[in-house]
Protein backbone atom coordinates (compact mmCIF):
# COMPACT_ATOMS: atom_id res chain seq x y z
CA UNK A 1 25.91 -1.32 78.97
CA UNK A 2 25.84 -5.21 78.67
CA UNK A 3 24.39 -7.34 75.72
CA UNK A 4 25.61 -9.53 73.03
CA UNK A 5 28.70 -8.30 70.96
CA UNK A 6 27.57 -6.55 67.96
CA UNK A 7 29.16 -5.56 64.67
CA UNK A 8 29.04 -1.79 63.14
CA UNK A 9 29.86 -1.59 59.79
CA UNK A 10 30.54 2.12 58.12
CA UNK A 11 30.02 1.61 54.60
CA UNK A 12 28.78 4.05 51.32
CA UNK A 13 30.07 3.99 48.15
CA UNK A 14 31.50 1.00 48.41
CA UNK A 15 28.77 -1.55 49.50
CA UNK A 16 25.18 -0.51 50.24
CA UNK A 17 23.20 -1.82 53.54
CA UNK A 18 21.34 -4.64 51.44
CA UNK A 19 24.94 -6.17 50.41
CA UNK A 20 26.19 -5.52 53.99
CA UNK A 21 22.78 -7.64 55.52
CA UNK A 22 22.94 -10.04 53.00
CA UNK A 23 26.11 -11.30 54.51
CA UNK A 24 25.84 -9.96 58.18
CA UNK A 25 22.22 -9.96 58.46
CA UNK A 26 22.54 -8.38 62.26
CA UNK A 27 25.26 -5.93 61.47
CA UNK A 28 24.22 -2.37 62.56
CA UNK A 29 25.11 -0.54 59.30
CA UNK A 30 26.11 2.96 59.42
CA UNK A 31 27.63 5.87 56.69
CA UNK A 32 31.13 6.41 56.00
CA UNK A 33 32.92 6.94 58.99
CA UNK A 34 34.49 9.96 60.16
CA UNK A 35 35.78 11.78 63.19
CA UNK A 36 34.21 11.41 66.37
CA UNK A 37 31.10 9.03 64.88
CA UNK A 38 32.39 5.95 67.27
CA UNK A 39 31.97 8.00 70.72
CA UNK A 40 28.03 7.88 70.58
CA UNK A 41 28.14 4.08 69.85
CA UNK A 42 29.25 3.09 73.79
CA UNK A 43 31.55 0.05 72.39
CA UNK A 44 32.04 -2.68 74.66
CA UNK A 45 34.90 -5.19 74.17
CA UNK A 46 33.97 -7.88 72.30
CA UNK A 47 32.39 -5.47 69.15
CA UNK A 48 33.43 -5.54 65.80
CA UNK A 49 34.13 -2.59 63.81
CA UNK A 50 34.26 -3.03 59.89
CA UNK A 51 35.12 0.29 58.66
CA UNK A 52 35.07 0.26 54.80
CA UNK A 53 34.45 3.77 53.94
CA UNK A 54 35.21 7.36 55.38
CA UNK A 55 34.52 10.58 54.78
CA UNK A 56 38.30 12.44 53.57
CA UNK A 57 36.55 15.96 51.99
CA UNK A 58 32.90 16.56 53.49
CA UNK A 59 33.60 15.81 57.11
CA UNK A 60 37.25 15.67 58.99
CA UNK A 61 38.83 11.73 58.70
CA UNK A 62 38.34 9.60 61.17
CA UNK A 63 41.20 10.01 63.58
CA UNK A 64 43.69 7.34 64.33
CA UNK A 65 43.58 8.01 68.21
CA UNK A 66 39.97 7.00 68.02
CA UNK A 67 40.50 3.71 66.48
CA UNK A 68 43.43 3.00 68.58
CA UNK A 69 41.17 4.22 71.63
CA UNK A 70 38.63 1.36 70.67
CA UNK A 71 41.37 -1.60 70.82
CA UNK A 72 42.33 -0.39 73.81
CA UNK A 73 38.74 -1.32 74.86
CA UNK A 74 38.86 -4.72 73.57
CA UNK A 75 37.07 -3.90 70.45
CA UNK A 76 38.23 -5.65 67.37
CA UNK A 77 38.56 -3.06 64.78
CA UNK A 78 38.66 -4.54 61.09
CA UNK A 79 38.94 -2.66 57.63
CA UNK A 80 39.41 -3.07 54.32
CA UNK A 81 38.42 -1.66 50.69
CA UNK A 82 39.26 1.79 51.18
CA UNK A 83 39.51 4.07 54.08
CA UNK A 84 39.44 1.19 55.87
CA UNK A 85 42.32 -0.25 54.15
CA UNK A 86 44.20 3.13 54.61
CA UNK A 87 43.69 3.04 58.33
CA UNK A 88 44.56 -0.61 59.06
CA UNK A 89 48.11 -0.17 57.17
CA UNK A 90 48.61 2.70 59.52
CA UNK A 91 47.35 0.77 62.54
CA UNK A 92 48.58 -2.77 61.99
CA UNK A 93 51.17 -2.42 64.64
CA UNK A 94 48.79 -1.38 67.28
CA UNK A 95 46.01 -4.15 66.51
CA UNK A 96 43.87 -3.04 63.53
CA UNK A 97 43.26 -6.09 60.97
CA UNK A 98 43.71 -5.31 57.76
CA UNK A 99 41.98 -8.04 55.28
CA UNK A 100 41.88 -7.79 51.30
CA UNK A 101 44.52 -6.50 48.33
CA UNK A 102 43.83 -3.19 49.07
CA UNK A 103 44.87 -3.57 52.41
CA UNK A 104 48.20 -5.42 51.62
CA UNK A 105 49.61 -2.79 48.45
CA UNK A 106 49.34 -0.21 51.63
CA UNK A 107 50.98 -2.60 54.44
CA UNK A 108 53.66 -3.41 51.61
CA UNK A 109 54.76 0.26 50.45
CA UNK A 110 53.02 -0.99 46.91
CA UNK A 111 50.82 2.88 47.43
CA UNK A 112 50.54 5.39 50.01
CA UNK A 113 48.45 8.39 49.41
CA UNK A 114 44.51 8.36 50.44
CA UNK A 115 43.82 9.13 46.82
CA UNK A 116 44.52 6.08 46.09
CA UNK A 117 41.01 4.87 47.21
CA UNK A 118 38.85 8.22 46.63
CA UNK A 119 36.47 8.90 44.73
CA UNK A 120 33.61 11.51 43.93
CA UNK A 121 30.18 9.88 45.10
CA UNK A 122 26.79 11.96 45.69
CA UNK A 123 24.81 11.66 48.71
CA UNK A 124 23.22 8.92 50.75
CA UNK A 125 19.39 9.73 48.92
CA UNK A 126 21.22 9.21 45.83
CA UNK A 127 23.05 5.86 46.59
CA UNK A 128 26.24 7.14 46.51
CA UNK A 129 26.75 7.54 43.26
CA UNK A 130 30.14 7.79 41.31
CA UNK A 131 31.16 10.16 39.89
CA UNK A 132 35.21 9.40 39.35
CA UNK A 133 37.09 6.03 39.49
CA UNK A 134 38.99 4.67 42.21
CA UNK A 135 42.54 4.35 41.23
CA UNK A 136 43.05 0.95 43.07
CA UNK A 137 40.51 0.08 40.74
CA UNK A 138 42.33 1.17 37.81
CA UNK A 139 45.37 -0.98 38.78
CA UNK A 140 43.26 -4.11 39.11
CA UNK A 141 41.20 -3.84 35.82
CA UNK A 142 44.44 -3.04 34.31
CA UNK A 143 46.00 -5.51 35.65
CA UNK A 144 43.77 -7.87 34.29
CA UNK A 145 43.42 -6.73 30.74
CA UNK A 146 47.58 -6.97 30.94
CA UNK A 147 47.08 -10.59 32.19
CA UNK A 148 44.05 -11.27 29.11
CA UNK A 149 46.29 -9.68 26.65
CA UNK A 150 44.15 -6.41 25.42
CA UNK A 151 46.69 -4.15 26.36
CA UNK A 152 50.87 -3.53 26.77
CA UNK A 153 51.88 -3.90 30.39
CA UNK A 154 54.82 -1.20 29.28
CA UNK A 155 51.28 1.20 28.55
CA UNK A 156 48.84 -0.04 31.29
CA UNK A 157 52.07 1.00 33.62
CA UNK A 158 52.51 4.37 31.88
CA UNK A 159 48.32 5.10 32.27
CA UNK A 160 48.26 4.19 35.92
CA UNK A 161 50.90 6.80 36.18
CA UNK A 162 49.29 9.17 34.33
CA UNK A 163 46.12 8.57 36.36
CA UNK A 164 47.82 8.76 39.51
CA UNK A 165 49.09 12.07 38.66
CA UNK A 166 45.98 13.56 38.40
CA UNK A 167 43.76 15.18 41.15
CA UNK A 168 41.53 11.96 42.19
CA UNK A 169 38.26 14.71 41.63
CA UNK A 170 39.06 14.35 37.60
CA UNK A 171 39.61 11.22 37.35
CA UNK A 172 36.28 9.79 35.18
CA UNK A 173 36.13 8.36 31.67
CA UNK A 174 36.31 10.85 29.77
CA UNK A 175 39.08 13.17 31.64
CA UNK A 176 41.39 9.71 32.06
CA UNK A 177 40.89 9.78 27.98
CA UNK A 178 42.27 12.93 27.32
CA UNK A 179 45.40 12.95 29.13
CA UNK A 180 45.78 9.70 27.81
CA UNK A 181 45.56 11.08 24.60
CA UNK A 182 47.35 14.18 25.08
CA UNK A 183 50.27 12.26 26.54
CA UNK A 184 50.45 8.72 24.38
CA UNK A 185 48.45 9.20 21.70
CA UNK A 186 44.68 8.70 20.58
CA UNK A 187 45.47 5.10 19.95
CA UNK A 188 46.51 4.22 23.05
CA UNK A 189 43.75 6.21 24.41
CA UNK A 190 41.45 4.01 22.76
CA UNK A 191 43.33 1.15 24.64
CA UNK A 192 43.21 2.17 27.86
CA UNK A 193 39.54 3.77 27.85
CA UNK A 194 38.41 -0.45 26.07
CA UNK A 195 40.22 -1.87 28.60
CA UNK A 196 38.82 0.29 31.77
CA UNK A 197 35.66 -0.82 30.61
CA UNK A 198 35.56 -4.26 29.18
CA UNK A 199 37.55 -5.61 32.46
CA UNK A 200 36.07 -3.81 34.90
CA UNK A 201 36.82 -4.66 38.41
CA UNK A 202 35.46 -3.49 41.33
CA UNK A 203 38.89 -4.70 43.27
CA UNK A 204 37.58 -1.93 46.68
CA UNK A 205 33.58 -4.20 46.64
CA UNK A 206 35.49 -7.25 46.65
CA UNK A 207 37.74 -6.26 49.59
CA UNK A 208 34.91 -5.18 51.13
CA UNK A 209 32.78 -8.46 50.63
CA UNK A 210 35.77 -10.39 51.51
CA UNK A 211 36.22 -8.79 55.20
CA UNK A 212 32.34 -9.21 55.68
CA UNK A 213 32.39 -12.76 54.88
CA UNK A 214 35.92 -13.24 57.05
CA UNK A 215 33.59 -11.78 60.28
CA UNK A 216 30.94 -14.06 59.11
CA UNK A 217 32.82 -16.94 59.26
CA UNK A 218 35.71 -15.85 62.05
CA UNK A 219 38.19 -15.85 60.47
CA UNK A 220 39.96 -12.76 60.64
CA UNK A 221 43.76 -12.81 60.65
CA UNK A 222 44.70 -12.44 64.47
CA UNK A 223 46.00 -9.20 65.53
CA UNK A 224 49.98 -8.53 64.84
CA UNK A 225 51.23 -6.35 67.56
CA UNK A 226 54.25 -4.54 66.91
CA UNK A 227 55.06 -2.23 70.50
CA UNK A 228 58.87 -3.48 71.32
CA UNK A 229 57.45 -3.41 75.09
CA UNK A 230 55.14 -7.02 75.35
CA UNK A 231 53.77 -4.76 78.05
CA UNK A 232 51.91 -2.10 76.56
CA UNK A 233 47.84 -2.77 77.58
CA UNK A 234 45.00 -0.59 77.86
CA UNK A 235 46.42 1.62 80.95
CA UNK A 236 46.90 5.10 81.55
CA UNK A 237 50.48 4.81 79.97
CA UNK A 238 49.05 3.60 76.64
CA UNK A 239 46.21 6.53 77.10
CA UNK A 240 48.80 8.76 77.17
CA UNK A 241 51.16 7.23 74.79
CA UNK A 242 48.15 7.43 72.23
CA UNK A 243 47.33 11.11 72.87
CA UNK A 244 51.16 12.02 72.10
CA UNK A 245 51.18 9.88 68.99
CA UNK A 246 48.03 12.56 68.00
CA UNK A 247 50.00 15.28 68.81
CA UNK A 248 53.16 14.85 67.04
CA UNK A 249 50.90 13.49 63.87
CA UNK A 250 48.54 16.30 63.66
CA UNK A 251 49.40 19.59 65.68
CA UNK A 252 50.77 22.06 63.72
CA UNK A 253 52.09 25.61 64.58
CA UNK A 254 52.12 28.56 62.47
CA UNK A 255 55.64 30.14 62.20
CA UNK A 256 56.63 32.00 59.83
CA UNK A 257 53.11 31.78 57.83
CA UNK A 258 53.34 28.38 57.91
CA UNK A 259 52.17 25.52 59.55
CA UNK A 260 54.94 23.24 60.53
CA UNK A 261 54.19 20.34 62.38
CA UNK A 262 56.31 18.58 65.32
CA UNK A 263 56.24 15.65 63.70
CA UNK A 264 57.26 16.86 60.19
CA UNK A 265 60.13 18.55 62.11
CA UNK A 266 61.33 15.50 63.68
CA UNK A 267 61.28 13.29 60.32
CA UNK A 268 63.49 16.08 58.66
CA UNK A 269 66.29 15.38 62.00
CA UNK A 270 65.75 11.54 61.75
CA UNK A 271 66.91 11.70 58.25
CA UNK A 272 69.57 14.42 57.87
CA UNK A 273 71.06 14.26 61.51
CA UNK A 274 74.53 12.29 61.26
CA UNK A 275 74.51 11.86 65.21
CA UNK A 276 70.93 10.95 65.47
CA UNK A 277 71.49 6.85 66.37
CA UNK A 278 72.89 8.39 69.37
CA UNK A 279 70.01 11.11 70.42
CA UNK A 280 67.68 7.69 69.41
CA UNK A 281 69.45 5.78 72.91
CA UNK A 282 69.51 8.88 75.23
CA UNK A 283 65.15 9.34 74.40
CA UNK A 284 65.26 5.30 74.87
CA UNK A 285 67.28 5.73 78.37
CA UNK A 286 65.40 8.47 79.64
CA UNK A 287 62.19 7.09 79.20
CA UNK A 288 63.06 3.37 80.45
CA UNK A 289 64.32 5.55 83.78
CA UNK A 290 60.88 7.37 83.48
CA UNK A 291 59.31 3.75 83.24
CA UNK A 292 61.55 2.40 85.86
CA UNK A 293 60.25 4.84 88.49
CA UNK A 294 56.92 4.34 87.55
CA UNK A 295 56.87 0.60 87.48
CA UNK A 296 59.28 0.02 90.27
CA UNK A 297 58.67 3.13 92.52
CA UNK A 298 62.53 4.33 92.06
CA UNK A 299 62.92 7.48 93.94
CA UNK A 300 64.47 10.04 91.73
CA UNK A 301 68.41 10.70 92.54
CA UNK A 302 71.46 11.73 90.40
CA UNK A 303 71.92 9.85 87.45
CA UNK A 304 74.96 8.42 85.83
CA UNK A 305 75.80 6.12 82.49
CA UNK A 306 76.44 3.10 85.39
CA UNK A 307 73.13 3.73 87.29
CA UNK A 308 70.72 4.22 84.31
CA UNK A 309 71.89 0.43 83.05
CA UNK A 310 71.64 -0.83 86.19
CA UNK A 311 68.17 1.10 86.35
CA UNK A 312 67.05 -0.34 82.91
CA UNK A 313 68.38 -3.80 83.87
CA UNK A 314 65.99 -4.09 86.38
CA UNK A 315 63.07 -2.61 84.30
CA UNK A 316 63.72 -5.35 81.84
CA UNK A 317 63.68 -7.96 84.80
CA UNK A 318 60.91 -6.73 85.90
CA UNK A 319 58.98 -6.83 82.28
CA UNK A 320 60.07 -10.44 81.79
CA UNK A 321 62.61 -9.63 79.18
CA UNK A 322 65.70 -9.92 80.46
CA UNK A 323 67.01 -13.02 82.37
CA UNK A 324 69.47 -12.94 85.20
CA UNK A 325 72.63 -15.19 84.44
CA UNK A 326 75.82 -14.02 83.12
CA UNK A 327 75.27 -13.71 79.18
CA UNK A 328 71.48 -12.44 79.91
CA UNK A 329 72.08 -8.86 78.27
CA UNK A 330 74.03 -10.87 74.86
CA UNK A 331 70.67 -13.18 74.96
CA UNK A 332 68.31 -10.03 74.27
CA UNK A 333 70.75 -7.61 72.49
CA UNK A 334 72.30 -10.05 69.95
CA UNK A 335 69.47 -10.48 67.85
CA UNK A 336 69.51 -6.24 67.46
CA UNK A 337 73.23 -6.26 66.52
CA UNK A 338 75.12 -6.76 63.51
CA UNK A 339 77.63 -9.23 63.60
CA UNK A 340 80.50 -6.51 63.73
CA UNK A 341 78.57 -5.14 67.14
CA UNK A 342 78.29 -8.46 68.38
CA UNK A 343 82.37 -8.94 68.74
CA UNK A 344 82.79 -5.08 68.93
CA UNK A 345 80.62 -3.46 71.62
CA UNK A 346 81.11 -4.22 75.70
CA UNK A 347 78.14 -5.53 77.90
CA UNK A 348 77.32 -1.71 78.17
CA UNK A 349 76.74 -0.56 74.71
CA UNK A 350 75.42 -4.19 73.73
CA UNK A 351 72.24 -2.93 75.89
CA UNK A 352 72.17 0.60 74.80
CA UNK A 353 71.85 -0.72 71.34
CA UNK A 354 69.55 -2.90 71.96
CA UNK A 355 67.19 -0.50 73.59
CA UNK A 356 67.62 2.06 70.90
CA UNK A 357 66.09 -0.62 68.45
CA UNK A 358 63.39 -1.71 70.21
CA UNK A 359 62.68 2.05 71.06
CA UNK A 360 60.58 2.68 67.84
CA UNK A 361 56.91 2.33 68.01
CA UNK A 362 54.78 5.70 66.27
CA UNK A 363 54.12 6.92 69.96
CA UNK A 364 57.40 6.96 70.55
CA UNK A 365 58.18 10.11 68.43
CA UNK A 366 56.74 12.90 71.23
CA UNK A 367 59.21 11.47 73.62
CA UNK A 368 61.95 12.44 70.38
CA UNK A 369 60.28 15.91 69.84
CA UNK A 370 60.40 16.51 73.94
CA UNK A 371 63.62 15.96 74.03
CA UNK A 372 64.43 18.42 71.16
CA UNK A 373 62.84 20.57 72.98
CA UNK A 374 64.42 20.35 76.38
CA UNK A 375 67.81 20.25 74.63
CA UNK A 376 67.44 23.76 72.80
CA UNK A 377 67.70 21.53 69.18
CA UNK A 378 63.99 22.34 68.20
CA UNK A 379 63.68 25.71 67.04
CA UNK A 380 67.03 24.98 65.08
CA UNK A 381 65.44 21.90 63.11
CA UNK A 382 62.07 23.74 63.25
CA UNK A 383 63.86 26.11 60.61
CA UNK A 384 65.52 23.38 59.01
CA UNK A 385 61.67 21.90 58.17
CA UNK A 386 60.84 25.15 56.99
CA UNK A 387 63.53 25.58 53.86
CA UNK A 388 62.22 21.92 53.23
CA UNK A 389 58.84 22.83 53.25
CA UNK A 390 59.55 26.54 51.13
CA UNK A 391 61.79 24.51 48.47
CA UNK A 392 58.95 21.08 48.28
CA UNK A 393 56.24 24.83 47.44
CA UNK A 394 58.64 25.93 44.72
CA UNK A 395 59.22 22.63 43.29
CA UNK A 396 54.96 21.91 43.26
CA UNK A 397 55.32 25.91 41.39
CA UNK A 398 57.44 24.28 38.62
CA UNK A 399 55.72 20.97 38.52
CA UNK A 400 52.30 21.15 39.46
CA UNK A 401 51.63 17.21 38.90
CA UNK A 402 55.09 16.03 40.82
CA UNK A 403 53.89 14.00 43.47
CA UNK A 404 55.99 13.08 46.64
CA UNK A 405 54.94 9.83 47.43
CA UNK A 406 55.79 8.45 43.85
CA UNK A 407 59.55 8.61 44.94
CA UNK A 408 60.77 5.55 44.52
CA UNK A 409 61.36 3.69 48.12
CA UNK A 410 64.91 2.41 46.10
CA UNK A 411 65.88 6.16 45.70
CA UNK A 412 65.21 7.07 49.10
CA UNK A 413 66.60 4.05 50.52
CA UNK A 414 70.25 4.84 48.50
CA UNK A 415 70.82 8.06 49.75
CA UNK A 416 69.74 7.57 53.47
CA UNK A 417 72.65 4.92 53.04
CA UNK A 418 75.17 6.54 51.55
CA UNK A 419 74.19 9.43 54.35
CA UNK A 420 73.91 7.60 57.10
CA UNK A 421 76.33 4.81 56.54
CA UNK A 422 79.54 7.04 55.89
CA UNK A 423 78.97 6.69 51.95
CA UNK A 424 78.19 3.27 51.04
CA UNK A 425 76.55 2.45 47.89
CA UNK A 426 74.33 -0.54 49.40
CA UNK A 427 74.19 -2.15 52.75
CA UNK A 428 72.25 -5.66 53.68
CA UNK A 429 68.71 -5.35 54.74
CA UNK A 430 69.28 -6.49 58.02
CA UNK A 431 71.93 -3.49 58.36
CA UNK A 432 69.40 -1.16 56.82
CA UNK A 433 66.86 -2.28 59.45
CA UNK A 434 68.92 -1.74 62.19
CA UNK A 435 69.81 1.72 60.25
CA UNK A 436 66.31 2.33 60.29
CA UNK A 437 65.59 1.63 63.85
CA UNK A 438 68.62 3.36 65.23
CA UNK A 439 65.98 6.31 63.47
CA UNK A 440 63.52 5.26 65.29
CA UNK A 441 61.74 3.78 62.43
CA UNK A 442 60.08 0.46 63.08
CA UNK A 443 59.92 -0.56 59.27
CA UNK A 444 60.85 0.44 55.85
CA UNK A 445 56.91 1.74 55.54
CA UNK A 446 57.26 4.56 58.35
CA UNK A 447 59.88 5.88 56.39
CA UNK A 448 58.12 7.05 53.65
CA UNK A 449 56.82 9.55 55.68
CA UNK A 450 60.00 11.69 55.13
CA UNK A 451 59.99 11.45 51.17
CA UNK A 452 58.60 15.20 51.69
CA UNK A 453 62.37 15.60 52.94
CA UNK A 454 64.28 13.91 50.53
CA UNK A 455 64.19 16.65 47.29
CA UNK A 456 66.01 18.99 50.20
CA UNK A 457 68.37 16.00 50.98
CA UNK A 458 69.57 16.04 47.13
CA UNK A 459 70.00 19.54 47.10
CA UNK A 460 71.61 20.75 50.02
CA UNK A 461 74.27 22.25 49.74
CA UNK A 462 76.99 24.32 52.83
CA UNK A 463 75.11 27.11 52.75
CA UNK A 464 72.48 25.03 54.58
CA UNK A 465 75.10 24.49 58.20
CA UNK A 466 74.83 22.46 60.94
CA UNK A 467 72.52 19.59 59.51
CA UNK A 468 74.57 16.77 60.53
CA UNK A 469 73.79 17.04 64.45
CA UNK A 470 70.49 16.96 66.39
């Protein structure tokens, strides 16, 4: 297919068509996204895709393996507002522009969950109507009654709370009112219901009207890729890396009644494991050797501790990252080290540090859960995910409106050091990022992933053996 770029835009709720055409006047204009809706379109490089809304109940979410399918192609993939916003946090590191506030509270850790940006809306012949409000709107009209005055911060804070706490199906006038009321009182009820309505913001149609304009006008951010290898293009490798990332997201087996996934399992080793920096270098080694026979056409022969550096030295040559004078592996590794590894560690471990660090983007982690597997280690920490998973049922049993990702990123961020760094109360950030990455985490964000793990982390106790090796 050949023709002039165009520009899809998958909106519903948010923005209807005439808002969308009023700013894009030749954007093809199309319903909340969800899965499999881009294969029929035939993108060419050079589209646009402005996904604003998605479908998260009525049809299965858009998958990230589709939107990371459609960079690969060249197309420029945009979002903002709500699902949109959702998606671009997750995909940032693999190309995905994020534009709007919405977009930055998820990139920053500010929220997390998807309910964050749902709402109840009727159907396309009714204009989408709403039937619930958006909780990022609730923070932004609250916000700005806080900044006019009309209400206490210390009670706008305690509402969003409450709001967040409920199911994001109940959360209209009226229900927001009562467990206001029921919680605070009826006077601060009437607070937060007069300042919901005389400061209402649409904070989601802004977003929205801001990434339009930005394609209008070109000028969306540039693209921020994250991959530690400059390499990584639209080739088979990155096919396949993408296809793993899918499976150790999604896939879930049923064991025991339950469905565990791969990837759940391998965030409850990253954090608990005491030895898991050092399973973190030998998946980096054995898939640079992988890469090195790949990219260099090594034939396959016994390997040793000696040969693999040697092997990943001239991988790194090859990929235009390492030079070849004396203090070439100090140039790359230094900036991965703390200053005690700097002095401490020979030429040798300088590198396998290094590579550990860099070893962290998402698709990554099926390279992690192979080697589990191939080691015997999986089934063990496949049991291990499921006492996490039976205690995080019986503590939803007690509390019914706890919610997981409301863990404070300070709480999780003190114990993983006092675990991890042989009980310290506080370590630098550029120690905790190298903490992180020796995790294979590639920022602070990814690991809220395992806050599902951390209520097992407080409690465990010796009954629960052989935690602190993967």
């Amino acid at each position: 297919m050949s023709g002039e770029p165009r520009t899809f835009v998958f909106t519903g709720p948010t923005l209807d068509a005439d808002e969308v055409t009023r700013i894009l006047p030749n954007a093809i204009v199309l319903p909340p996204i969800a899965a499999t809706d881009l294969w029929p379109l035939e993108l060419m490089a050079a589209d646009t895709l402005a996904v604003i809304d998605g479908f998260f109940m009525q049809r299965r979410a858009i998958r990230h393996k589709e939107l990371v399918e459609a960079l690969d192609r060249g197309v420029h993939v945009t979002g903002a507002a709500s699902m949109g916003a959702l998606r671009a946090a997750e995909l940032d590191d693999f190309g995905m522009i994020g534009v709007g506030r919405i977009y930055g509270w998820y990139a920053g850790g500010m929220i997390e969950g998807d309910d964050e940006v749902a709402v109840v809306h009727g159907p396309v012949e009714d204009s989408y109507s709403l039937g619930t409000l958006a909780l990022v709107n609730v923070r932004a009209t609250l916000d700005l009654a806080v900044d006019a005055g009309a209400i206490d911060p210390v009670l706008a804070a305690q509402a969003v709370e409450l709001i967040r706490t409920m199911p994001f199906t109940q959360r209209d006038h009226g229900t927001i009112n009562a467990r206001v009321r029921d919680a605070c009182g009826p006077e601060a009820a009437s607070q937060v219901t007069a300042a919901l309505t005389s400061f209402e913001y649409d904070l989601k149609r802004a977003d929205a009207v801001t990434l339009l304009e930005a394609i209008r006008d070109g000028q969306l951010p540039d693209r921020q890729l994250e991959h530690p290898s400059p390499h990584l293009q639209a080739t088979d490798v990155s096919q396949l890396s993408l296809v793993a990332q899918w499976r150790v997201s999604e896939e879930a087996e049923k064991h025991g009644g339950h469905p565990i996934s791969r990837g759940f399992v391998l965030a409850c080793a990253r954090m608990l494991a005491l030895d898991y920096p050092q399973f973190q270098e030998s998946v980096a080694v054995d898939a640079l050797v992988a890469d090195a026979r790949r990219e260099l056409g090594d034939v396959p022969s016994e390997r040793s501790d000696h040969d693999d550096d040697v092997t990943i030295r001239r991988l790194l040559v090859h990929r235009g990252l390492l030079g070849d004078g004396p203090d070439a592996v100090q140039v790359l590794a230094d900036p991965w080290l703390s200053p005690d590894e700097q002095v401490a560690l020979d030429e040798s471990a300088r590198l396998r540090h290094a590579v550990r660090r860099m070893h962290t983007a998402p698709w990554r982690s099926e390279q992690a859960v192979e080697r589990l597997v191939a080691t015997g280690r999986f089934e063990h920490w496949r049991q291990v995910a499921l006492r996490v998973a039976l205690l995080n049922r019986n503590v939803l049993e007690c509390k019914p409106d706890f919610s997981f990702d409301a863990i404070p990123n300070a709480k999780l961020r003190e114990w993983c050091t006092a675990r991890w760094f042989d009980g310290l109360d506080q370590v630098d950030d550029e120690v905790w990022w190298q903490g992180l990455a020796d995790r294979g985490y590639i920022n602070e964000r990814r690991l809220g992933s395992s806050k599902r793990v951390y209520p097992f982390a407080l409690l465990r106790s010796s009954r629960y053996d052989d935690l602190d090796r993967v």
